[in-house]
Protein backbone atom coordinates (compact mmCIF):
# COMPACT_ATOMS: atom_id res chain seq x y z
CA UNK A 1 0.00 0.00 0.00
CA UNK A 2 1.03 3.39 -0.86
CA UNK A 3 0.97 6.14 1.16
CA UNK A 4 -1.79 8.03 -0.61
CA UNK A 5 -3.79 4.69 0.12
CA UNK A 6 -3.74 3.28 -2.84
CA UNK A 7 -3.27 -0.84 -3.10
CA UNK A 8 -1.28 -2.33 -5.32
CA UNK A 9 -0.72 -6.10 -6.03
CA UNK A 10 2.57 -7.34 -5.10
CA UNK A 11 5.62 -6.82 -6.76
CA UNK A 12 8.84 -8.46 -7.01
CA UNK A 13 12.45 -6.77 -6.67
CA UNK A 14 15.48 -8.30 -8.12
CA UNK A 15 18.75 -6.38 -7.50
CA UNK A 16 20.91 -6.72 -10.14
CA UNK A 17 24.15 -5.11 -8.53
CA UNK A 18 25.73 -1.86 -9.42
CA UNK A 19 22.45 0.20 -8.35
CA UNK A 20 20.31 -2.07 -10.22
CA UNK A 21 17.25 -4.11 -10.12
CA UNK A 22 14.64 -5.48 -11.96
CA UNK A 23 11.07 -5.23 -10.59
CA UNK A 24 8.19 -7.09 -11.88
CA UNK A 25 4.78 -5.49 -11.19
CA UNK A 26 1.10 -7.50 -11.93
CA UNK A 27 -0.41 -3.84 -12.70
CA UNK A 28 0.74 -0.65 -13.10
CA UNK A 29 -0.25 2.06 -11.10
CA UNK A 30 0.47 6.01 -11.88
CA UNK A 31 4.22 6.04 -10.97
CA UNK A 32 4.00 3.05 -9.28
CA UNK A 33 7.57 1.69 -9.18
CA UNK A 34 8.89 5.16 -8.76
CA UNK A 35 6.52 5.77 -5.64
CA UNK A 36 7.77 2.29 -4.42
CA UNK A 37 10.97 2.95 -4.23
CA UNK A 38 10.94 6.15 -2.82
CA UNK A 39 9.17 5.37 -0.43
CA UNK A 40 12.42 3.27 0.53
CA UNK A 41 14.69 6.40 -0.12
CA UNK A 42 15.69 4.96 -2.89
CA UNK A 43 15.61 7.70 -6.38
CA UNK A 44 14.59 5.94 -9.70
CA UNK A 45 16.84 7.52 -12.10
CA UNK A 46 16.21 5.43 -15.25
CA UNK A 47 13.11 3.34 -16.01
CA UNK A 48 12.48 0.52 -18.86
CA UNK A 49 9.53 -0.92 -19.58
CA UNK A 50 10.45 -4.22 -21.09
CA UNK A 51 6.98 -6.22 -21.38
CA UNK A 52 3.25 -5.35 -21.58
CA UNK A 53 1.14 -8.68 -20.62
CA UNK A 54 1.87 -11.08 -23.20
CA UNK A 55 4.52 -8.79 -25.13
CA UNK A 56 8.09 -8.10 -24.56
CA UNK A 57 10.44 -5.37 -26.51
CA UNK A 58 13.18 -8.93 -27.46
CA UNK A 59 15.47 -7.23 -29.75
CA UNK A 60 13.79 -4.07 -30.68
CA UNK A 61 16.48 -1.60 -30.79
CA UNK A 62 16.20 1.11 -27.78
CA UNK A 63 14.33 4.14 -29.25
CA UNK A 64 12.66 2.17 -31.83
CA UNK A 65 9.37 1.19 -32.92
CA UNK A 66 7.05 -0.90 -35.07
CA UNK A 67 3.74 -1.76 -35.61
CA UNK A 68 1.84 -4.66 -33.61
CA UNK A 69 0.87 -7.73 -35.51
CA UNK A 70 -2.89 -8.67 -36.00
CA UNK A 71 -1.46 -11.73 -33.27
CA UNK A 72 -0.43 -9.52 -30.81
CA UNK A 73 -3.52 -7.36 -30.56
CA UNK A 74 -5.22 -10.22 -29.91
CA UNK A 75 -2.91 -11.05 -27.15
CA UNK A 76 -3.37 -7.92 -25.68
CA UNK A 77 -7.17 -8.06 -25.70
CA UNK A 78 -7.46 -11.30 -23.99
């Protein structure tokens, strides 16, 4: 639970090392992994989004983009 209130299913942290980790969140709430952390005293300074549900960036260069296949709007509407 933040401390606006506002519940959130749980999430995972993996550190990583070197000031890193990888955290996996079921939903995501407005600034939710940034408002985790600080409420740890802990800064987000850079933030990825690697998957959405089904979907996952593989090897999509960073910055990139491209359209979603008539598969994967399925997925996502499942």
């Amino acid at each position: 639970e933040l401390r606006d209130g506002t519940k959130c299913l749980p999430a995972v942290l993996e550190p990583m090392g070197d000031g890193e980790s990888r955290i996996t969140v079921c939903e995501g709430k407005y600034h939710q992994v940034r408002r985790m952390m600080a409420s740890r005293s802990m800064p987000v300074m850079y933030l990825e989004r690697r998957a959405e549900g089904p979907l996952t960036l593989g090897d999509l260069p960073r910055g990139e983009t491209r359209e979603l296949t008539g598969e994967e709007l399925e997925m996502l509407e499942e």
